[in-house]
PDB file of N, CA and C in Angstrom:
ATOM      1  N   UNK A   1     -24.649 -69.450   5.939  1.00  0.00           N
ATOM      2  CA  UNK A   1     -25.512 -69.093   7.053  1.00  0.00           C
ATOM      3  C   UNK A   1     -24.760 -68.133   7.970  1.00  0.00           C
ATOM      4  N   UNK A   2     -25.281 -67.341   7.941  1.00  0.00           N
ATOM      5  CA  UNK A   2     -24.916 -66.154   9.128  1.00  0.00           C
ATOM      6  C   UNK A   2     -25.647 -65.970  10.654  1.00  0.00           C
ATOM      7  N   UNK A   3     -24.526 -65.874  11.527  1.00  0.00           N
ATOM      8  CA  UNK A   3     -25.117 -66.040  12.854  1.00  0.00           C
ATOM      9  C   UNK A   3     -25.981 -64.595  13.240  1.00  0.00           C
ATOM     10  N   UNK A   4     -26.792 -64.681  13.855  1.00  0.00           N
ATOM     11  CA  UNK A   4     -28.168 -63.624  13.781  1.00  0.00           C
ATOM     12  C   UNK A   4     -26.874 -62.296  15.415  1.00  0.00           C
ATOM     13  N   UNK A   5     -27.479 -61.297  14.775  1.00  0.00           N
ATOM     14  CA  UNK A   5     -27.241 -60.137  15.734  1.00  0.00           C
ATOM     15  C   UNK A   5     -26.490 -60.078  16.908  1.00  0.00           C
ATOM     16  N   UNK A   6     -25.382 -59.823  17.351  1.00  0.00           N
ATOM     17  CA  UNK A   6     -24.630 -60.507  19.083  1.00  0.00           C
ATOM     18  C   UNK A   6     -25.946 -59.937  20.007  1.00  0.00           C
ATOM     19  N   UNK A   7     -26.342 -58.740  19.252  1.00  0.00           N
ATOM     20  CA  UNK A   7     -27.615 -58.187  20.823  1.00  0.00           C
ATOM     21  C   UNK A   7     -28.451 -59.512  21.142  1.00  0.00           C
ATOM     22  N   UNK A   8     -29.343 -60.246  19.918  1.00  0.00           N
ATOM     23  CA  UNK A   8     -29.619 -61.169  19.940  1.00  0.00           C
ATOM     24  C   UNK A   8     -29.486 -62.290  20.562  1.00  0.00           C
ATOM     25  N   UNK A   9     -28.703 -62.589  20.510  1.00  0.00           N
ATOM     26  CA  UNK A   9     -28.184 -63.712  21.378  1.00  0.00           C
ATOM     27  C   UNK A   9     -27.677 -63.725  22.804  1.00  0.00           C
ATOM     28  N   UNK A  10     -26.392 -62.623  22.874  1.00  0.00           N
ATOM     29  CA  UNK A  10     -25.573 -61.904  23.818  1.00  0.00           C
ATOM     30  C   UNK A  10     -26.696 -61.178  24.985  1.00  0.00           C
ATOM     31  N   UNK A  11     -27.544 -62.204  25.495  1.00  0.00           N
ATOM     32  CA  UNK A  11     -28.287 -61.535  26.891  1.00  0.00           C
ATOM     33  C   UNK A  11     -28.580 -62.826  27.745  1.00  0.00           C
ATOM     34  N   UNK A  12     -28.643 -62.380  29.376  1.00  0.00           N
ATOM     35  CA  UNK A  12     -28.315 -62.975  30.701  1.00  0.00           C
ATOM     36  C   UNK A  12     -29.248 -64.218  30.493  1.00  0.00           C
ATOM     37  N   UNK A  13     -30.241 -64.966  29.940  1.00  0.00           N
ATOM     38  CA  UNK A  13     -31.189 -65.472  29.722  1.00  0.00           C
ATOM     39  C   UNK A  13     -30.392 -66.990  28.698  1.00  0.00           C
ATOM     40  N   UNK A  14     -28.930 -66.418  28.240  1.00  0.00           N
ATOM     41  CA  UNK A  14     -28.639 -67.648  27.602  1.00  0.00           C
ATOM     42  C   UNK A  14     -27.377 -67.955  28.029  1.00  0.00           C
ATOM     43  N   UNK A  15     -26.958 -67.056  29.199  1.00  0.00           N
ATOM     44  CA  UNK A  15     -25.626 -67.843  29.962  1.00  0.00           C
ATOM     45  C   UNK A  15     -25.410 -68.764  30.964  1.00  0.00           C
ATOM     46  N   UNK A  16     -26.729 -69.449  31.253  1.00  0.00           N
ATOM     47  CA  UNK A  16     -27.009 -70.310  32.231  1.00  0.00           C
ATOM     48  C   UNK A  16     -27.569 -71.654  31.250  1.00  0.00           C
ATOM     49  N   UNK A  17     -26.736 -73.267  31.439  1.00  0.00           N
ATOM     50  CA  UNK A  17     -27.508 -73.943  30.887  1.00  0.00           C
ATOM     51  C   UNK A  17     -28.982 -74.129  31.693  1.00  0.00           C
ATOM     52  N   UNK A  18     -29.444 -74.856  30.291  1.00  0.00           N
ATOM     53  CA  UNK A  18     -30.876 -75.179  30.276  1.00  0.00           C
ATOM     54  C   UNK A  18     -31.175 -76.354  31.084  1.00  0.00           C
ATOM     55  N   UNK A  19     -30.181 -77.294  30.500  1.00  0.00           N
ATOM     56  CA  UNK A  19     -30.227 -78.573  31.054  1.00  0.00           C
ATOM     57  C   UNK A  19     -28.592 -78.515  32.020  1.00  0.00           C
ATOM     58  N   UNK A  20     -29.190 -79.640  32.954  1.00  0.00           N
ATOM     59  CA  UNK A  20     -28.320 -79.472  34.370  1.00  0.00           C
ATOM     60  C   UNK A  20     -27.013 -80.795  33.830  1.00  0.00           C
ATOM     61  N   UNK A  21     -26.018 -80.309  33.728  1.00  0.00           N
ATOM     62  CA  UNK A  21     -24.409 -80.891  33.298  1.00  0.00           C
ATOM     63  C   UNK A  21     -24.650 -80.663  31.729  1.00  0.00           C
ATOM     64  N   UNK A  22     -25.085 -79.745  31.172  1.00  0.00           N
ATOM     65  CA  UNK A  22     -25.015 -79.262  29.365  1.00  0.00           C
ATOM     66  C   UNK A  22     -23.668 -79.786  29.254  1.00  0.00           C
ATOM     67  N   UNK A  23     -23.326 -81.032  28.815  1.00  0.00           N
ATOM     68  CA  UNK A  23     -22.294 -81.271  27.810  1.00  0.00           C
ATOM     69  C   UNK A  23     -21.595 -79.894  27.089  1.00  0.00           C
ATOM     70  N   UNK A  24     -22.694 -79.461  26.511  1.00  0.00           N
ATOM     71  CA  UNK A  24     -21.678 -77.960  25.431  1.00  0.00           C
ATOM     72  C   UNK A  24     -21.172 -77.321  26.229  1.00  0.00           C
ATOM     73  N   UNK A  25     -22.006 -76.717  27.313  1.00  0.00           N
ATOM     74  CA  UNK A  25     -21.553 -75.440  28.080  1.00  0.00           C
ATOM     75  C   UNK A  25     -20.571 -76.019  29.058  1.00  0.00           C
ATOM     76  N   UNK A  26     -20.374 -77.148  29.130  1.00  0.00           N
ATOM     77  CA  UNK A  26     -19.338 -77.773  30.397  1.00  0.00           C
ATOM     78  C   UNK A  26     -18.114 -77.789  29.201  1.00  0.00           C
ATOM     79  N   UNK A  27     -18.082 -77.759  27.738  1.00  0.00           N
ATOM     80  CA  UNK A  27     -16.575 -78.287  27.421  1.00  0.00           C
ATOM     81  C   UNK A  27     -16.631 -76.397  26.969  1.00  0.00           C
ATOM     82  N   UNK A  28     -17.539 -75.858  26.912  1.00  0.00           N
ATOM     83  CA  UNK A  28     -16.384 -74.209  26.616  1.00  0.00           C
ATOM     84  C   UNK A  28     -16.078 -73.367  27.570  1.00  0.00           C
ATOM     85  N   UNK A  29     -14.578 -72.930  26.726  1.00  0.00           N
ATOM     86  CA  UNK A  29     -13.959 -72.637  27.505  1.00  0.00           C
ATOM     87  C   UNK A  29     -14.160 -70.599  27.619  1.00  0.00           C
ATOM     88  N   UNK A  30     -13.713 -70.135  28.570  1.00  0.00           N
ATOM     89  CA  UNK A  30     -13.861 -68.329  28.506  1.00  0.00           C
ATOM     90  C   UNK A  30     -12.600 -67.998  27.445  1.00  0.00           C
ATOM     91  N   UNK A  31     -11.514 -68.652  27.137  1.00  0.00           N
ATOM     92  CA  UNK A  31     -10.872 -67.752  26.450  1.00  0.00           C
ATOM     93  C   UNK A  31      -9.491 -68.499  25.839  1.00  0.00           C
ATOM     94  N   UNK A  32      -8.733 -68.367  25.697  1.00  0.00           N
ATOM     95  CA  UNK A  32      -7.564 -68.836  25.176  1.00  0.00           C
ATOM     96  C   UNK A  32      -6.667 -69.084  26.773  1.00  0.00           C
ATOM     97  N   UNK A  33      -7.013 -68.388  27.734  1.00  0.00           N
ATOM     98  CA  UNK A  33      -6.677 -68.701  28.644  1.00  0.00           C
ATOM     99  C   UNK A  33      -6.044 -69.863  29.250  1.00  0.00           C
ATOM    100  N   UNK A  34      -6.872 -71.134  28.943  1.00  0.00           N
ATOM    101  CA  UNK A  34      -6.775 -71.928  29.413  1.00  0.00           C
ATOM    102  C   UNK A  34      -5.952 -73.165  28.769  1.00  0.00           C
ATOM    103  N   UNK A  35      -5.656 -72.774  27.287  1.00  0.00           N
ATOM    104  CA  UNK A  35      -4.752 -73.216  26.553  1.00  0.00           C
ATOM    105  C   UNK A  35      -3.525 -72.841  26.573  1.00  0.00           C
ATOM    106  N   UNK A  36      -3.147 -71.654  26.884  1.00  0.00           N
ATOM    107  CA  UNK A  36      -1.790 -71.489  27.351  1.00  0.00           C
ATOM    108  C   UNK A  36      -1.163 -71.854  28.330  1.00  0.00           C
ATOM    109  N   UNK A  37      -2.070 -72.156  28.842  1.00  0.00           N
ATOM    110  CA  UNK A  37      -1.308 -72.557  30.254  1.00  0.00           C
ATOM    111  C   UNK A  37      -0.901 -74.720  30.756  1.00  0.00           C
ATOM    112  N   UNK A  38      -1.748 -74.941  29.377  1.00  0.00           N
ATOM    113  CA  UNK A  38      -1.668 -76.449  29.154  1.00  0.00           C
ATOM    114  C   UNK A  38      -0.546 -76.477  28.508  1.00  0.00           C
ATOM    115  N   UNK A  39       0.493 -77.578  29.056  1.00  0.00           N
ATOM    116  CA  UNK A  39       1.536 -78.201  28.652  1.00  0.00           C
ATOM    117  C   UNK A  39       1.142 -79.038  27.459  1.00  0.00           C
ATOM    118  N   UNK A  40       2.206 -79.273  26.653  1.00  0.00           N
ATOM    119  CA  UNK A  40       2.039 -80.293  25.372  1.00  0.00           C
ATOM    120  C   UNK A  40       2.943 -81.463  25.913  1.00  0.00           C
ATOM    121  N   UNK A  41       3.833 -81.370  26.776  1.00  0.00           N
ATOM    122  CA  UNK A  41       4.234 -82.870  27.174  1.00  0.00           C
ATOM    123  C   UNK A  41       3.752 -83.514  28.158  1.00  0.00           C
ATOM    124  N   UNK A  42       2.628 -83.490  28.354  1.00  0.00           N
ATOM    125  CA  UNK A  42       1.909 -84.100  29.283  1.00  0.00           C
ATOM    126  C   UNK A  42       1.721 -85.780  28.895  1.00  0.00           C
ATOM    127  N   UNK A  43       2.273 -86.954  29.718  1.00  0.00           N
ATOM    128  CA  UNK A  43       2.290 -87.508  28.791  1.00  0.00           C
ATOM    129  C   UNK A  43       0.649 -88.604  29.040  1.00  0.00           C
ATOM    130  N   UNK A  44       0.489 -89.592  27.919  1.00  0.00           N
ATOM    131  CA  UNK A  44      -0.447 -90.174  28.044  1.00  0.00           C
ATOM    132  C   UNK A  44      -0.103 -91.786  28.555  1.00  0.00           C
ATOM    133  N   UNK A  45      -1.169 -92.021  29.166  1.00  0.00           N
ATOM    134  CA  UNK A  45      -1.014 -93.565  29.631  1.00  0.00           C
ATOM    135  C   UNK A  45      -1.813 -94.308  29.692  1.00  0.00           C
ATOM    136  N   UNK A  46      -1.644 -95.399  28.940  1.00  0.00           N
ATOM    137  CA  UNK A  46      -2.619 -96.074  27.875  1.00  0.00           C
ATOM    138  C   UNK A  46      -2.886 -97.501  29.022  1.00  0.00           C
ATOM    139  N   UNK A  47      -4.527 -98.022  28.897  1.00  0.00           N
ATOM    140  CA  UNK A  47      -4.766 -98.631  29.837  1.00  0.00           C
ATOM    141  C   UNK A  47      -3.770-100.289  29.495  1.00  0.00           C
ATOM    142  N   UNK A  48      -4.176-101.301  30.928  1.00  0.00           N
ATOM    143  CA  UNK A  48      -3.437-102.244  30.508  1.00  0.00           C
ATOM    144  C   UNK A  48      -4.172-103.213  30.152  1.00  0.00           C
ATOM    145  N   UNK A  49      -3.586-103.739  28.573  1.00  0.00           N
ATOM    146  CA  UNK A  49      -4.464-104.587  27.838  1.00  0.00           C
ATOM    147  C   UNK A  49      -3.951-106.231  27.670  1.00  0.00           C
ATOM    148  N   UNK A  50      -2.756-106.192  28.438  1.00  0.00           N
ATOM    149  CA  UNK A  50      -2.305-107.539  28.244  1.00  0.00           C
ATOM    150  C   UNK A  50      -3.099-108.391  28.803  1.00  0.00           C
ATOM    151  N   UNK A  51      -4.451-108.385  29.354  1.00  0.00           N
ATOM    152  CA  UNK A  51      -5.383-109.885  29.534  1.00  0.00           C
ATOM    153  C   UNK A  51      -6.113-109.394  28.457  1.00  0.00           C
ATOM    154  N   UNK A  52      -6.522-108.636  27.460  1.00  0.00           N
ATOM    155  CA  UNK A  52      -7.656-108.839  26.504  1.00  0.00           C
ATOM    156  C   UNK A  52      -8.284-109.616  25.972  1.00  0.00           C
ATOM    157  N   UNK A  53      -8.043-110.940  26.251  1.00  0.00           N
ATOM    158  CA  UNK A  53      -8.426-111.984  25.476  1.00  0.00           C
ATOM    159  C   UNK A  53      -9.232-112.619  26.632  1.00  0.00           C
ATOM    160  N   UNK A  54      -8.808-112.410  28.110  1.00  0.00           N
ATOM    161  CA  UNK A  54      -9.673-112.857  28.884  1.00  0.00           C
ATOM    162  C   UNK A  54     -10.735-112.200  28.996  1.00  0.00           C
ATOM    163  N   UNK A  55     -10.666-110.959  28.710  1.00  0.00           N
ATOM    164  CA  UNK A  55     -11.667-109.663  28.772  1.00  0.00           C
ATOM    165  C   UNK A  55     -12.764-110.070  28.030  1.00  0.00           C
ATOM    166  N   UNK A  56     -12.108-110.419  26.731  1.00  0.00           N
ATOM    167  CA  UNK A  56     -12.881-110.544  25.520  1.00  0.00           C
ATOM    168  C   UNK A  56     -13.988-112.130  25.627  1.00  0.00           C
ATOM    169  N   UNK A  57     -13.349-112.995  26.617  1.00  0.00           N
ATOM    170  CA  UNK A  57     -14.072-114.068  26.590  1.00  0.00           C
ATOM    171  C   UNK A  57     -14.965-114.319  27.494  1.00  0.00           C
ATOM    172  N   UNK A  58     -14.727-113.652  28.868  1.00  0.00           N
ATOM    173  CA  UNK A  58     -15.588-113.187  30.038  1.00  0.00           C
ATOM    174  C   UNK A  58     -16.457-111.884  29.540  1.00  0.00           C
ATOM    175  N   UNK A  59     -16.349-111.474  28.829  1.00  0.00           N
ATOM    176  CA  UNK A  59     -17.173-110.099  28.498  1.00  0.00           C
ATOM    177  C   UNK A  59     -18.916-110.310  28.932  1.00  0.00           C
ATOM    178  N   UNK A  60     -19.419-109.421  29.343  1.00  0.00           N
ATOM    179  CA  UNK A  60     -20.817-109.673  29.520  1.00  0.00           C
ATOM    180  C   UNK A  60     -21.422-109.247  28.184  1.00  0.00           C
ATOM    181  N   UNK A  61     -21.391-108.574  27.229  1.00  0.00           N
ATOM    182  CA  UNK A  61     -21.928-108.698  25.987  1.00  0.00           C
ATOM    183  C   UNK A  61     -21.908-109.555  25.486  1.00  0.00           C
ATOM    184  N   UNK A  62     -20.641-110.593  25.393  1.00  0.00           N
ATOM    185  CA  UNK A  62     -21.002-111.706  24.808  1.00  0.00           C
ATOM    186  C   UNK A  62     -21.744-112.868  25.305  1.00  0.00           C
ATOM    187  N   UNK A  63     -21.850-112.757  26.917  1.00  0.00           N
ATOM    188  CA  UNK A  63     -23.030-113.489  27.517  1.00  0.00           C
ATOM    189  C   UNK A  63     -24.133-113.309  26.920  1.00  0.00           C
ATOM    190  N   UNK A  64     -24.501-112.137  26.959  1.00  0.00           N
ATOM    191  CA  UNK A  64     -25.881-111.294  26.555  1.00  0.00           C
ATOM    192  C   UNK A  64     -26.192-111.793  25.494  1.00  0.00           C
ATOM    193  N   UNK A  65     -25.231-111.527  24.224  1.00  0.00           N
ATOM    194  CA  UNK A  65     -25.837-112.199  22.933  1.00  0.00           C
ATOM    195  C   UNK A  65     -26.132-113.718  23.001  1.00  0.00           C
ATOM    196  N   UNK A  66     -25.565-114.617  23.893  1.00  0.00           N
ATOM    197  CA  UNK A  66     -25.768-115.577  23.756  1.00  0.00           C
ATOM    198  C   UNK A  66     -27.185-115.955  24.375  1.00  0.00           C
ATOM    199  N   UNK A  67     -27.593-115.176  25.535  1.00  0.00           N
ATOM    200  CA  UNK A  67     -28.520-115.618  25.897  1.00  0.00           C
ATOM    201  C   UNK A  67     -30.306-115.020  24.977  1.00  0.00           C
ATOM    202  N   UNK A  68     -29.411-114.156  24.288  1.00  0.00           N
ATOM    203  CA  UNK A  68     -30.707-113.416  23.768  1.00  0.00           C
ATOM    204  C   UNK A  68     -31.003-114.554  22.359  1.00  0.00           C
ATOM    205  N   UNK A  69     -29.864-115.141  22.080  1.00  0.00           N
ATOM    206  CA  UNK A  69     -29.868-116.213  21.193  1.00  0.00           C
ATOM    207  C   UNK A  69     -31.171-117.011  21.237  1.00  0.00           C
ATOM    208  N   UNK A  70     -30.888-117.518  22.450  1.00  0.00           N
ATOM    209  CA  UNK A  70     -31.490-118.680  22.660  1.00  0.00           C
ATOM    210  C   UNK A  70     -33.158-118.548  23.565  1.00  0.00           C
ATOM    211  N   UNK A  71     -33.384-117.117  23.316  1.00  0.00           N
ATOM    212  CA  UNK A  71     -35.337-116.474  23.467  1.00  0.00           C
ATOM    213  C   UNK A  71     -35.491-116.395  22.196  1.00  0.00           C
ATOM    214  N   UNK A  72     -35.148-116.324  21.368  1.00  0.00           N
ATOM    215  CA  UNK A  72     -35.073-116.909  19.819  1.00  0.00           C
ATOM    216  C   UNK A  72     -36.019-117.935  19.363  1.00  0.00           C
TER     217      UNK A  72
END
């Protein structure tokens, strides 16, 4: 599949989203720009999971299933 004509596409009528916070048009970017200038040691920090099990037993989904159980 080949993308149709840049005239085609490439006019003022499709550089504005359609819908208001467009997911697509909010993650692209104008250019390489913005990758060079991002660090790669940025580091990551991972949430804290040492109660998970309380998480997991207080969870409101598992309320939910239980109660949907029992309209059953």
């Amino acid at each position: 599949m080949q993308l149709p004509h840049k005239s085609t596409w490439n006019q003022p009528q499709y550089y504005f989203p359609t819908y208001e916070n467009d997911a697509l048009l909010c993650t692209l970017s104008d250019g390489d720009e913005d990758e060079r200038n991002v660090s790669e040691d940025v580091p990551v920090i991972s949430e804290d999971v040492s109660n998970l099990r309380a998480l997991k037993q207080n969870s409101v989904l598992k309320s939910m299933l239980k109660s949907r159980g029992s309209c059953r």
